[in-house]
PDB file of N, CA and C in Angstrom:
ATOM      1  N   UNK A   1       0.826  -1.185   0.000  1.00  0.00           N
ATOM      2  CA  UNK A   1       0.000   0.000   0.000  1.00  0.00           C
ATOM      3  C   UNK A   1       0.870   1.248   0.000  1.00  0.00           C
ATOM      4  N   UNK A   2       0.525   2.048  -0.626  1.00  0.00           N
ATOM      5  CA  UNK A   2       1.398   3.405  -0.783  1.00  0.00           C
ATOM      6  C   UNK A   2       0.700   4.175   0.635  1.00  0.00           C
ATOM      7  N   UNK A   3       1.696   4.950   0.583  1.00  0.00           N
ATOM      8  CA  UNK A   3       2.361   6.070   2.402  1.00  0.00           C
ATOM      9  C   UNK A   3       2.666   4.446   3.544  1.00  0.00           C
ATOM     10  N   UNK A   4       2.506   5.469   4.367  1.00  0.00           N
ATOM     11  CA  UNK A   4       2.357   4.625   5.549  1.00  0.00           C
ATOM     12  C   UNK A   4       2.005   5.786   6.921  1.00  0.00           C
ATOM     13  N   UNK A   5       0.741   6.107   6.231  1.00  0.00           N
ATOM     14  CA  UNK A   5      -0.167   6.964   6.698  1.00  0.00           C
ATOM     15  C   UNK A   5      -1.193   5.751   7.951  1.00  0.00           C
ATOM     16  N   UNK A   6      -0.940   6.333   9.078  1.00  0.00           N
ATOM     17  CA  UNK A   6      -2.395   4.791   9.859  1.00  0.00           C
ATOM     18  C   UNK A   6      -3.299   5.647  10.211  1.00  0.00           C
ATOM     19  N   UNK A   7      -3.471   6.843  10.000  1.00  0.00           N
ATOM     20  CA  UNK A   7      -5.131   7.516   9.995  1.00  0.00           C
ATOM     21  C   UNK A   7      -5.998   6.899  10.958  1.00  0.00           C
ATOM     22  N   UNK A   8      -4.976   6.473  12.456  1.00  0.00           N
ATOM     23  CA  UNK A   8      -5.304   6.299  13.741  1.00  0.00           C
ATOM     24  C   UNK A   8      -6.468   5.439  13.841  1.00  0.00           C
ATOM     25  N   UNK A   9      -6.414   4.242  12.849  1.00  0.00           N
ATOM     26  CA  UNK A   9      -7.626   2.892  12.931  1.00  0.00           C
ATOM     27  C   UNK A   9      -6.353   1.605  12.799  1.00  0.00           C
ATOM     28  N   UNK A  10      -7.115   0.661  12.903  1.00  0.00           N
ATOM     29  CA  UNK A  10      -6.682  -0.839  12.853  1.00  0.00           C
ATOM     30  C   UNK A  10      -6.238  -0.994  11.253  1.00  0.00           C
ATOM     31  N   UNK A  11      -5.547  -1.663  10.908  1.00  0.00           N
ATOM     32  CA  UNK A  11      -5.541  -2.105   9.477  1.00  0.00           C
ATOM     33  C   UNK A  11      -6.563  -2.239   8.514  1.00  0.00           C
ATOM     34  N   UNK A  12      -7.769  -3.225   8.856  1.00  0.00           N
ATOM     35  CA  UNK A  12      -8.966  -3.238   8.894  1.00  0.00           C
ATOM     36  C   UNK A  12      -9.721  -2.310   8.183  1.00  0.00           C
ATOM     37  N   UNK A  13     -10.125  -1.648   9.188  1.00  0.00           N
ATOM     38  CA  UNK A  13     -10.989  -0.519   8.958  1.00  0.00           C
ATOM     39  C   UNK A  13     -10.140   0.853   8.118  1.00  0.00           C
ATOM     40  N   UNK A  14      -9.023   0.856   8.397  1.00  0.00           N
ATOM     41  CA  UNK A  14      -8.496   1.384   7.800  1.00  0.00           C
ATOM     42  C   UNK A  14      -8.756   1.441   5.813  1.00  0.00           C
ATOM     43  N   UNK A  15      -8.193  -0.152   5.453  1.00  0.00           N
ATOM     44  CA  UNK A  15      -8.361  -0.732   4.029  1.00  0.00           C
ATOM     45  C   UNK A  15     -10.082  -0.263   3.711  1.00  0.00           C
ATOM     46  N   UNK A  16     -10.617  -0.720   4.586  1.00  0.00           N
ATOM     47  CA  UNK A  16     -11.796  -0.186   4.176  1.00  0.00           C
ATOM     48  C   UNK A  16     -12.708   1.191   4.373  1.00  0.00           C
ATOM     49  N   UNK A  17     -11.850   1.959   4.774  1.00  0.00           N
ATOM     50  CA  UNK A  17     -11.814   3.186   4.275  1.00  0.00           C
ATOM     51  C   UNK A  17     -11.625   3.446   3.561  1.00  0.00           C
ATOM     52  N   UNK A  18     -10.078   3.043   3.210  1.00  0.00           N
ATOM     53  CA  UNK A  18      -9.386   3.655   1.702  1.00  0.00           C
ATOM     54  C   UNK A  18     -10.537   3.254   0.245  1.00  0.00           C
ATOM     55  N   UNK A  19     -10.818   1.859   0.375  1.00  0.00           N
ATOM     56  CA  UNK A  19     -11.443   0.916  -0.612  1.00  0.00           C
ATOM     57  C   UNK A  19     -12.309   2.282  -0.622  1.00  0.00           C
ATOM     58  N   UNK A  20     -13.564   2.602   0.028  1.00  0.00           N
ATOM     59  CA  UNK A  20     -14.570   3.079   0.063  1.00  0.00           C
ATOM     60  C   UNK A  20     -14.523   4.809  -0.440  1.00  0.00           C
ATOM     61  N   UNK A  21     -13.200   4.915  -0.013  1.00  0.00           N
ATOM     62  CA  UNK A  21     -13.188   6.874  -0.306  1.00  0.00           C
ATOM     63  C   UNK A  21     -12.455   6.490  -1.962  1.00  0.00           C
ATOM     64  N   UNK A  22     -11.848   5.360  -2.360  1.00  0.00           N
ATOM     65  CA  UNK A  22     -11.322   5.329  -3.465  1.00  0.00           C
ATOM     66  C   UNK A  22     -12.480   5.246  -4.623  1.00  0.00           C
ATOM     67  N   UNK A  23     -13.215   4.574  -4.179  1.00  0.00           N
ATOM     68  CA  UNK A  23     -14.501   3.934  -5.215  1.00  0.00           C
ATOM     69  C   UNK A  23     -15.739   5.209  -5.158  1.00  0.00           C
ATOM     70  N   UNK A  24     -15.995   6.026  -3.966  1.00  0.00           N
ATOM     71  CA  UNK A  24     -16.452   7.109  -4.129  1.00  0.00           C
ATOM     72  C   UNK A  24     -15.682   8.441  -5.054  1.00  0.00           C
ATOM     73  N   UNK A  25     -14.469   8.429  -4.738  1.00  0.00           N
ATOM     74  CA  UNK A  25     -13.937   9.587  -5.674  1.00  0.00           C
ATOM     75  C   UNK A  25     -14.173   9.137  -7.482  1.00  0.00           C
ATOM     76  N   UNK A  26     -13.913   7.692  -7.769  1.00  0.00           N
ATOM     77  CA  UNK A  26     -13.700   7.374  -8.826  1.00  0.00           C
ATOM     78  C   UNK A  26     -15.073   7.388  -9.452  1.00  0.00           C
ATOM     79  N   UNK A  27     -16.174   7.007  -9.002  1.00  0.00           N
ATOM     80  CA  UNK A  27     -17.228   7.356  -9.176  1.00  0.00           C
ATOM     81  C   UNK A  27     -17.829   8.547  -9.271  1.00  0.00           C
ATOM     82  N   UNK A  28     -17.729   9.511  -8.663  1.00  0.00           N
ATOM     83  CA  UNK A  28     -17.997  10.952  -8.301  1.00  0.00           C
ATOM     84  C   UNK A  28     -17.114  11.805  -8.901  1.00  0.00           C
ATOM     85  N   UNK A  29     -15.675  11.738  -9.118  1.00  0.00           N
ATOM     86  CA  UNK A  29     -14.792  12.820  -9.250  1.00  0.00           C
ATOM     87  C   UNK A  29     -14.525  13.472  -8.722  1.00  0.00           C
ATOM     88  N   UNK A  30     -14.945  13.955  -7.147  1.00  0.00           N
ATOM     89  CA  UNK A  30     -14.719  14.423  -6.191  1.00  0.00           C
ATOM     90  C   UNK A  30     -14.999  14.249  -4.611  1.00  0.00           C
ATOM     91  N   UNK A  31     -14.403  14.435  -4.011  1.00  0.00           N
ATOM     92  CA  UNK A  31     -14.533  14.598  -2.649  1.00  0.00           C
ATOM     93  C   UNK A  31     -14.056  15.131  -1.343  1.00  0.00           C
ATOM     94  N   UNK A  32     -14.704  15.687  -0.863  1.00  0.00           N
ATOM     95  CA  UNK A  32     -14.245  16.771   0.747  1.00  0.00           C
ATOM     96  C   UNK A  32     -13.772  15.440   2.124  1.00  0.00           C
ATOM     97  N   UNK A  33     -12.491  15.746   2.583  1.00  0.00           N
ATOM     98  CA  UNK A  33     -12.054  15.108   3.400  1.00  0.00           C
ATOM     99  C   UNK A  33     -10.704  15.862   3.883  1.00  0.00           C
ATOM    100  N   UNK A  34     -10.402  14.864   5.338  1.00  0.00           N
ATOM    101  CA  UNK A  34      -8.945  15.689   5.934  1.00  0.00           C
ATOM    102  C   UNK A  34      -7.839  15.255   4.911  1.00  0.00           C
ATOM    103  N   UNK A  35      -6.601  15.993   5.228  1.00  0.00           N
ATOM    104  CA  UNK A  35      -5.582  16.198   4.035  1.00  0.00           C
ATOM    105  C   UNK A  35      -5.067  14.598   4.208  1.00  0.00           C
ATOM    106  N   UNK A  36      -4.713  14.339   5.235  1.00  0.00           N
ATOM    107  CA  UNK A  36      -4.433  13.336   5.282  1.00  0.00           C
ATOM    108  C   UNK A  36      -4.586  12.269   4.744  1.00  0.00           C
ATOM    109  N   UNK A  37      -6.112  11.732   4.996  1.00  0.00           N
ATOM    110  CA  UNK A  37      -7.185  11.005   4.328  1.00  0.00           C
ATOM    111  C   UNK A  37      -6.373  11.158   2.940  1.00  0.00           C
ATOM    112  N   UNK A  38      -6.570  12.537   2.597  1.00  0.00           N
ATOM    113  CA  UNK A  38      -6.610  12.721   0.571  1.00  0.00           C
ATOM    114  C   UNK A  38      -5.203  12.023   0.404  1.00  0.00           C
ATOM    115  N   UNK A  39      -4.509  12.599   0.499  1.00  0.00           N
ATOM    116  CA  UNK A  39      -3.221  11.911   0.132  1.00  0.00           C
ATOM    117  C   UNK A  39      -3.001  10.719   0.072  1.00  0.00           C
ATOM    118  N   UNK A  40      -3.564   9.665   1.225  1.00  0.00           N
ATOM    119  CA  UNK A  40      -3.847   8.525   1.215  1.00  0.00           C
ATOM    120  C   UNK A  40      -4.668   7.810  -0.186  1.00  0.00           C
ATOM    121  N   UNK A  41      -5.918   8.646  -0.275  1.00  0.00           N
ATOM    122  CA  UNK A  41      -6.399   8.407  -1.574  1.00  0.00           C
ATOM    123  C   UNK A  41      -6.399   8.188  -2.620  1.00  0.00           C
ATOM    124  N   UNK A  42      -5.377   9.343  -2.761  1.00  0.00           N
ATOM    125  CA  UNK A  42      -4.592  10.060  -4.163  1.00  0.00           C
ATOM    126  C   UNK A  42      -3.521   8.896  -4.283  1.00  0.00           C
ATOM    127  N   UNK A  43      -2.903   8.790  -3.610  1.00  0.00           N
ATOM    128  CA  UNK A  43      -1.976   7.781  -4.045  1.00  0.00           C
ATOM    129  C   UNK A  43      -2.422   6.381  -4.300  1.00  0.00           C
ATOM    130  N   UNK A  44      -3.484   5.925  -3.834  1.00  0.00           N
ATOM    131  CA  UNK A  44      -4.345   4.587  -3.996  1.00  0.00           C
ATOM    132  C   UNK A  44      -5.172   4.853  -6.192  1.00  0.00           C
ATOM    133  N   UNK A  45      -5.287   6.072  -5.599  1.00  0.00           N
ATOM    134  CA  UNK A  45      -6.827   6.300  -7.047  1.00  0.00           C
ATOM    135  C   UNK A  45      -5.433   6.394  -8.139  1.00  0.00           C
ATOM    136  N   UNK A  46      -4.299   6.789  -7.883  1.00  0.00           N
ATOM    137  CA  UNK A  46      -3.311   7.253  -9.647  1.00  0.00           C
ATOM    138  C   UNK A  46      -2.738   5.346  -9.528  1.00  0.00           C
ATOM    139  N   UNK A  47      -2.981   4.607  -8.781  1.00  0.00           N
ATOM    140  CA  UNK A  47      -2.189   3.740  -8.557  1.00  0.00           C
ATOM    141  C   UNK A  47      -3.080   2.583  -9.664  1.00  0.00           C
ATOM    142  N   UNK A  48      -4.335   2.801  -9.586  1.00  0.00           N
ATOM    143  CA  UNK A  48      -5.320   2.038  -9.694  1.00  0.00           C
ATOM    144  C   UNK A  48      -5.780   2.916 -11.630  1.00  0.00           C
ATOM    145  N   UNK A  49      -5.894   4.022 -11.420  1.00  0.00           N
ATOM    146  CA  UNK A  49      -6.167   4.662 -13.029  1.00  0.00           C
ATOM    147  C   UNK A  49      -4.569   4.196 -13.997  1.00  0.00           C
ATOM    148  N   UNK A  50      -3.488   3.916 -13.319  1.00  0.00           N
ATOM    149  CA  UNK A  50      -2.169   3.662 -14.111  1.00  0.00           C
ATOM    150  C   UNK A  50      -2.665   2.253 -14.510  1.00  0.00           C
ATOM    151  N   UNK A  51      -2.960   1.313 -13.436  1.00  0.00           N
ATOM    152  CA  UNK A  51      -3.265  -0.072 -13.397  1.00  0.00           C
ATOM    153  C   UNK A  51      -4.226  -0.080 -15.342  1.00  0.00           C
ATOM    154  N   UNK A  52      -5.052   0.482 -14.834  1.00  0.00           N
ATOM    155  CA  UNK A  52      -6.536   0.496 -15.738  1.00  0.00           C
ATOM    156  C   UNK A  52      -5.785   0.654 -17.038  1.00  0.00           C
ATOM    157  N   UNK A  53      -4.644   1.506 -17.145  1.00  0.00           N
ATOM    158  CA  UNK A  53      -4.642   2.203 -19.011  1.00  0.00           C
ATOM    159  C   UNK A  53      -4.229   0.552 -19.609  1.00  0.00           C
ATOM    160  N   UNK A  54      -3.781  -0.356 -19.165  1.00  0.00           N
ATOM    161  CA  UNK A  54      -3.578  -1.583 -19.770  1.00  0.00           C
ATOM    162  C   UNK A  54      -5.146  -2.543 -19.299  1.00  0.00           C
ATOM    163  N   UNK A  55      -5.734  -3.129 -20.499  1.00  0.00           N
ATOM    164  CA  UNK A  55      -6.913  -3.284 -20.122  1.00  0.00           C
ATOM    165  C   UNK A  55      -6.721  -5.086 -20.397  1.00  0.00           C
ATOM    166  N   UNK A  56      -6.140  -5.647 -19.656  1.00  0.00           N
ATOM    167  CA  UNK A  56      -6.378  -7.720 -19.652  1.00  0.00           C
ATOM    168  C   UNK A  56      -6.969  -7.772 -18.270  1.00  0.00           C
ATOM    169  N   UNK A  57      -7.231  -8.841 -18.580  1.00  0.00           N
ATOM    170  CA  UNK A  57      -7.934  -9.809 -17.205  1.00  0.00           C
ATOM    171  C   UNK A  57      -7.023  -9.533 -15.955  1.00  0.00           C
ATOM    172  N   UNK A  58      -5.902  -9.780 -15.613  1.00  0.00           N
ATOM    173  CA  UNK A  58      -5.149  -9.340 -14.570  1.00  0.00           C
ATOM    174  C   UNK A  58      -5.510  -8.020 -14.392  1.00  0.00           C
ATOM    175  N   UNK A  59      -4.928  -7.101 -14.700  1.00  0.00           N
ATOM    176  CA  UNK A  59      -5.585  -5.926 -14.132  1.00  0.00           C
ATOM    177  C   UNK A  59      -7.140  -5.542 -13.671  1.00  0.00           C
ATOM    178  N   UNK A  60      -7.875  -6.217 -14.603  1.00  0.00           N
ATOM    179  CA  UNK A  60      -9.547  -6.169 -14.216  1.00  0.00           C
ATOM    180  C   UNK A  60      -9.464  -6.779 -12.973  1.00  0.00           C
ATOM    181  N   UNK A  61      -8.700  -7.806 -12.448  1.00  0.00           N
ATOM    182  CA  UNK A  61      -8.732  -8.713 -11.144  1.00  0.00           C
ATOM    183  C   UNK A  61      -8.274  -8.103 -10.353  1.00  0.00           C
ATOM    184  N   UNK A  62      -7.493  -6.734 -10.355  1.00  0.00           N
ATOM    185  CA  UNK A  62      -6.732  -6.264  -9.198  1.00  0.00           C
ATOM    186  C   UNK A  62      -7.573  -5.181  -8.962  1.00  0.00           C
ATOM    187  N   UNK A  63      -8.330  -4.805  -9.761  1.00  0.00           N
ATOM    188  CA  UNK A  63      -8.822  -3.691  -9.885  1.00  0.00           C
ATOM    189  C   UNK A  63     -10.380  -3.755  -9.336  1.00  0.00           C
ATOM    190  N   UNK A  64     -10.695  -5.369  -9.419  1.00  0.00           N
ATOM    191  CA  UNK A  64     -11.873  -6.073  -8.419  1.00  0.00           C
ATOM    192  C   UNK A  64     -11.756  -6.350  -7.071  1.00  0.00           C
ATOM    193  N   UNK A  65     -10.295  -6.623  -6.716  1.00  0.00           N
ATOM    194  CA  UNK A  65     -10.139  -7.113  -5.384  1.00  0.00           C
ATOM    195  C   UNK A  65      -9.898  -5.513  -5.054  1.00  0.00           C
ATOM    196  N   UNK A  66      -9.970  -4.897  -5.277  1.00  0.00           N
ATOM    197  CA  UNK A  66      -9.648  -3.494  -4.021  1.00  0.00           C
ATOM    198  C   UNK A  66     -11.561  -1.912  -4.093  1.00  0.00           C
ATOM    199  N   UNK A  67     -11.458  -2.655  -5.562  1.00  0.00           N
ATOM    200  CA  UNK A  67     -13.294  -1.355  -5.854  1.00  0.00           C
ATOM    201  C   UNK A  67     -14.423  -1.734  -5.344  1.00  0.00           C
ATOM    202  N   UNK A  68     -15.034  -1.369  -4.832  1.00  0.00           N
ATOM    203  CA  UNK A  68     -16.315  -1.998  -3.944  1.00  0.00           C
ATOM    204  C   UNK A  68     -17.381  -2.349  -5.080  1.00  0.00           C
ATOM    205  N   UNK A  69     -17.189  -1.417  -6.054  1.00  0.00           N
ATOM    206  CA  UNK A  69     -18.710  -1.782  -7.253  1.00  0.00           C
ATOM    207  C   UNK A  69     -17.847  -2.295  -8.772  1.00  0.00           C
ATOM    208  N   UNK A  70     -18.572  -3.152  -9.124  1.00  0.00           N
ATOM    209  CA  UNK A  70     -17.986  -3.418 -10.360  1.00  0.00           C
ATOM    210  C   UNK A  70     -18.370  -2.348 -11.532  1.00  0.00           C
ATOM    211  N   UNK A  71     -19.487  -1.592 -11.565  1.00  0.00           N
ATOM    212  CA  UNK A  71     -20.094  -0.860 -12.329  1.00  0.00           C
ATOM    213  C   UNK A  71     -18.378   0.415 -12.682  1.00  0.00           C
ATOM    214  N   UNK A  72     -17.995   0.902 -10.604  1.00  0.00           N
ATOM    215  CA  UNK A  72     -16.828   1.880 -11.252  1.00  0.00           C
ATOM    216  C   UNK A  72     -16.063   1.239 -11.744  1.00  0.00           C
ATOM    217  N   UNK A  73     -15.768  -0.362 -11.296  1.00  0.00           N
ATOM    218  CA  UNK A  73     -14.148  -0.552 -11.922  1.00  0.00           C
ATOM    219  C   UNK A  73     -14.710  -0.455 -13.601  1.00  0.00           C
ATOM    220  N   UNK A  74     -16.059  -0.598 -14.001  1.00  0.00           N
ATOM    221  CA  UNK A  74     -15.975  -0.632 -15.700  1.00  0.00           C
ATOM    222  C   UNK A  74     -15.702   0.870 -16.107  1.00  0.00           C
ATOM    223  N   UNK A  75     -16.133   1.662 -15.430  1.00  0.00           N
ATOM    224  CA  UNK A  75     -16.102   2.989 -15.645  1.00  0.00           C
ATOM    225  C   UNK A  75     -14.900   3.837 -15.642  1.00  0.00           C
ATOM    226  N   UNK A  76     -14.025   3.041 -14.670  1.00  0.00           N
ATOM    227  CA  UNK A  76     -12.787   3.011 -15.117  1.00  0.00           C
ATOM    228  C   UNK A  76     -11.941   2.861 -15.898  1.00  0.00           C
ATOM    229  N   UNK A  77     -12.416   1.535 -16.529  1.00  0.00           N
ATOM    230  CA  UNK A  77     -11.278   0.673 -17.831  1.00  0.00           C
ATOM    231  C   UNK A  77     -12.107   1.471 -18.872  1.00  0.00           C
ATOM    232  N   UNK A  78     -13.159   1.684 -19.130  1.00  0.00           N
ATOM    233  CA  UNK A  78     -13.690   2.099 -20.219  1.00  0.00           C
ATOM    234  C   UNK A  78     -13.593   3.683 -20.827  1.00  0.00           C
ATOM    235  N   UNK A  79     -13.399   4.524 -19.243  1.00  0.00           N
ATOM    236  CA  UNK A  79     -14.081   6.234 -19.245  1.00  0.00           C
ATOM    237  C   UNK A  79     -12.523   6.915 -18.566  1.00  0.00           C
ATOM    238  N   UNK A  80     -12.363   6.518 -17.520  1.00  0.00           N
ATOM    239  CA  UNK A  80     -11.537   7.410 -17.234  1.00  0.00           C
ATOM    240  C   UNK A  80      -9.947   7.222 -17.482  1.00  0.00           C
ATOM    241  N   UNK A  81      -9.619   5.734 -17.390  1.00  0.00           N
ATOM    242  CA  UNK A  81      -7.977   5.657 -17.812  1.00  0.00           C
ATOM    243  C   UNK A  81      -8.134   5.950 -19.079  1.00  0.00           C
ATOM    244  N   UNK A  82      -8.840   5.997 -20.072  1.00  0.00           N
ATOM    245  CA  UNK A  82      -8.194   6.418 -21.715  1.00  0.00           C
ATOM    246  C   UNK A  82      -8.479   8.044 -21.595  1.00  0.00           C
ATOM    247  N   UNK A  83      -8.942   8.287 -20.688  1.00  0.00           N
ATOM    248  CA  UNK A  83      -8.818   9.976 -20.749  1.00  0.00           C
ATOM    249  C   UNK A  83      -7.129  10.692 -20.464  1.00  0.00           C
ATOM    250  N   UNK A  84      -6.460   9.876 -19.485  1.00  0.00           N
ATOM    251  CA  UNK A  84      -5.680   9.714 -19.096  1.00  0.00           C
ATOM    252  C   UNK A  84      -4.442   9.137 -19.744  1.00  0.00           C
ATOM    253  N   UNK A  85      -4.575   8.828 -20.881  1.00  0.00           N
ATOM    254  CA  UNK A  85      -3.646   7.705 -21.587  1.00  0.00           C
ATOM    255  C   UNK A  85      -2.479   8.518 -21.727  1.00  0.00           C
ATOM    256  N   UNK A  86      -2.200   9.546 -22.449  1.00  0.00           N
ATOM    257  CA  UNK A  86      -1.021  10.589 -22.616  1.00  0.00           C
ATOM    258  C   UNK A  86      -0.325  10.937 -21.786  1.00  0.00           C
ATOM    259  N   UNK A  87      -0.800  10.800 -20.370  1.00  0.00           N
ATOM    260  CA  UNK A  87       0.019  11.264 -18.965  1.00  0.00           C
ATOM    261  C   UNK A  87       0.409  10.216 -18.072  1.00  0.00           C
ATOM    262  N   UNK A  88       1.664  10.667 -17.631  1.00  0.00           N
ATOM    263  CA  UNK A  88       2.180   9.498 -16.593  1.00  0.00           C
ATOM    264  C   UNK A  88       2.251  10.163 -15.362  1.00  0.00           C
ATOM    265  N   UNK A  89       1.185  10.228 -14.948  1.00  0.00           N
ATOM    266  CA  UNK A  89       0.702  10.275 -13.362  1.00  0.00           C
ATOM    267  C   UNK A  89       0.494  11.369 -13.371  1.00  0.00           C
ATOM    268  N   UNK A  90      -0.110  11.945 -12.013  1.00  0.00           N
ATOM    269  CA  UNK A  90      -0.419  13.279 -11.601  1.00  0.00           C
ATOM    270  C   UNK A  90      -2.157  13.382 -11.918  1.00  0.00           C
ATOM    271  N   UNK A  91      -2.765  12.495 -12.218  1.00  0.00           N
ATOM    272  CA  UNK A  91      -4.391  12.209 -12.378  1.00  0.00           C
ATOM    273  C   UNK A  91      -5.298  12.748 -11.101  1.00  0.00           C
ATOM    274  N   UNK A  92      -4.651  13.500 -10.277  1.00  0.00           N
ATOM    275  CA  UNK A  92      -5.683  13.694  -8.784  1.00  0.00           C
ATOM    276  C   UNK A  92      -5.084  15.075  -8.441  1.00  0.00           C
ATOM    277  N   UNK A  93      -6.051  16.316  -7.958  1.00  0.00           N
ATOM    278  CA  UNK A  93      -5.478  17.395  -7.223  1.00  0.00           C
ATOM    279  C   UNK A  93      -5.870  17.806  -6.188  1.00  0.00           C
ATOM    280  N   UNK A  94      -5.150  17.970  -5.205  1.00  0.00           N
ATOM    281  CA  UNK A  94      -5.959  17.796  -3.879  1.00  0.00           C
ATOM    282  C   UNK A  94      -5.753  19.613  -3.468  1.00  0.00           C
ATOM    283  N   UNK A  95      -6.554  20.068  -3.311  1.00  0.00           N
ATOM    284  CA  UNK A  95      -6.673  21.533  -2.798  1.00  0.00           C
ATOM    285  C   UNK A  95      -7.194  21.972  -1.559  1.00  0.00           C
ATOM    286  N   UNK A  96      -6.505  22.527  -0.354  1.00  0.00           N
ATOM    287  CA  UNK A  96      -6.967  22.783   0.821  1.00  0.00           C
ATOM    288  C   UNK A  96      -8.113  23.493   1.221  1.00  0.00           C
ATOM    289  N   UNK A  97      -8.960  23.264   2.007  1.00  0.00           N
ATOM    290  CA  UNK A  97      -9.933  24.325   2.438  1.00  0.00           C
ATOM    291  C   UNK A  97      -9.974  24.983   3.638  1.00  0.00           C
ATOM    292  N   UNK A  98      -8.856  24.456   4.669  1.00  0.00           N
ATOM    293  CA  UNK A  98      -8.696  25.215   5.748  1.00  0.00           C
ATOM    294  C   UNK A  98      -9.731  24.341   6.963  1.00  0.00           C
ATOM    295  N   UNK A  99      -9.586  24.808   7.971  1.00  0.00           N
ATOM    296  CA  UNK A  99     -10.021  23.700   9.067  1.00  0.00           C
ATOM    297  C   UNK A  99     -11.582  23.511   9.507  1.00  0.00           C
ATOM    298  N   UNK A 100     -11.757  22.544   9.437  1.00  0.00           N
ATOM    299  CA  UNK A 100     -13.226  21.627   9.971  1.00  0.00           C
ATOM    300  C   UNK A 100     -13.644  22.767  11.294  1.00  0.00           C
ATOM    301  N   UNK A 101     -14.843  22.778  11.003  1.00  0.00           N
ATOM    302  CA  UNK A 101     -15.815  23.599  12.207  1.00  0.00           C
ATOM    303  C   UNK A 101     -15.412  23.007  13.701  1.00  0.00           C
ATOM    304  N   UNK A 102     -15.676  22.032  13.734  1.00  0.00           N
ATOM    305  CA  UNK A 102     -15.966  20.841  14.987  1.00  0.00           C
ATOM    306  C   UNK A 102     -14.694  20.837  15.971  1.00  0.00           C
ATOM    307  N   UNK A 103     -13.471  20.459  15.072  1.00  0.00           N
ATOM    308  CA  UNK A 103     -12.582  20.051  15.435  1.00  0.00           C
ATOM    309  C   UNK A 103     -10.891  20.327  14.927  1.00  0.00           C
ATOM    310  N   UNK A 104     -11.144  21.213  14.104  1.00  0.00           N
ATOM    311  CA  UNK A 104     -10.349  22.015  13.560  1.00  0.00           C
ATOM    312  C   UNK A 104      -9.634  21.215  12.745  1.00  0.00           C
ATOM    313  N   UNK A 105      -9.714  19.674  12.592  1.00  0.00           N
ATOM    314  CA  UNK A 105      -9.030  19.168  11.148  1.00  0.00           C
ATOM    315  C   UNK A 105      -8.824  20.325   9.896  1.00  0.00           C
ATOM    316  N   UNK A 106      -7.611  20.009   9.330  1.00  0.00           N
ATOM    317  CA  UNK A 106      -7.347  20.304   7.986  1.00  0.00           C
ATOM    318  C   UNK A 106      -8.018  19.747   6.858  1.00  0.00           C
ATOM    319  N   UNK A 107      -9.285  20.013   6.248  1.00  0.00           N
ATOM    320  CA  UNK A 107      -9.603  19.834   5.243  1.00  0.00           C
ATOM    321  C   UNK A 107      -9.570  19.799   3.771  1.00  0.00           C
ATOM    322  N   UNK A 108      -9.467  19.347   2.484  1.00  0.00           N
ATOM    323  CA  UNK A 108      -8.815  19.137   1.606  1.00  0.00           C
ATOM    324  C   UNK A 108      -9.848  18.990   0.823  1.00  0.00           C
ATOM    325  N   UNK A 109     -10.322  18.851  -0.847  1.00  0.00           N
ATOM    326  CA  UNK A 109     -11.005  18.918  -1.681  1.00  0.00           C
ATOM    327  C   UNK A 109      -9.992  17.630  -2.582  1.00  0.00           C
ATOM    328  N   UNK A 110     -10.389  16.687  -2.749  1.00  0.00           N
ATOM    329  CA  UNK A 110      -9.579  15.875  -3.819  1.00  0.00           C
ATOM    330  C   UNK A 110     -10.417  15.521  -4.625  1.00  0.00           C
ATOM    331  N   UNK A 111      -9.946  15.406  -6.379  1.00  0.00           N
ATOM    332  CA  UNK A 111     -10.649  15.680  -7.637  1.00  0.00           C
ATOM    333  C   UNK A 111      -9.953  15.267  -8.397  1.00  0.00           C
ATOM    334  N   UNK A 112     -10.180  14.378  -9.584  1.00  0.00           N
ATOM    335  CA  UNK A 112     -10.011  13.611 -10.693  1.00  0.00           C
ATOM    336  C   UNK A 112      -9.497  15.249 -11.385  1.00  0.00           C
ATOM    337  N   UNK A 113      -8.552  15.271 -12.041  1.00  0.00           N
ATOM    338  CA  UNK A 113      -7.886  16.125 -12.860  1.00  0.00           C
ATOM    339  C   UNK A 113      -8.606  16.146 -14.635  1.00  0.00           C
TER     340      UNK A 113
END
């Protein structure tokens, strides 16, 4: 897994965070979260759109064991890695928004480029 960010959970819950904020951004194109979180993301979502620009069965399989819906991983191989085909990395921009009401986290905006 890229960083070695523990975003203060178990392994666990952790993976399934990531799984879940990965398959929401990729689906959505965007999403509001702490910086932390994003970065974590970002490095999971360019890891997974690089995976995609080569489209065989192995990659569809890696790209099943980590996406919660099969609908994004198609939306993936089909829509967003060939948008992407010309560039080698840098597919995500994460932009700050300054700190959470509640608790003063650092908040972040991360978005499909």
């Amino acid at each position: 897994m890229p960083g070695t960010r523990k975003l203060g959970r178990a392994a666990a819950h952790r993976n399934a965070i990531l799984r879940a904020m990965v398959t929401f951004l990729l689906d959505n194109g965007k999403i509001e979260t702490t910086v932390s979180r994003a970065k974590e993301v970002s490095a999971m979502t360019e890891k997974f759109i690089t995976i995609a620009k080569v489209e065989n069965l192995h990659n569809k399989r890696l790209a099943f064991s980590f996406i919660t819906k099969e609908d994004v991983v198609n939306k993936l191989f089909k829509e967003i890695a060939p948008k992407y085909a010309d560039r080698n990395g840098g597919y995500t921009r994460i932009t700050k928004l300054g700190p959470r009401r509640g608790d003063a986290a650092e908040m972040a905006v991360i978005e499909l480029v």
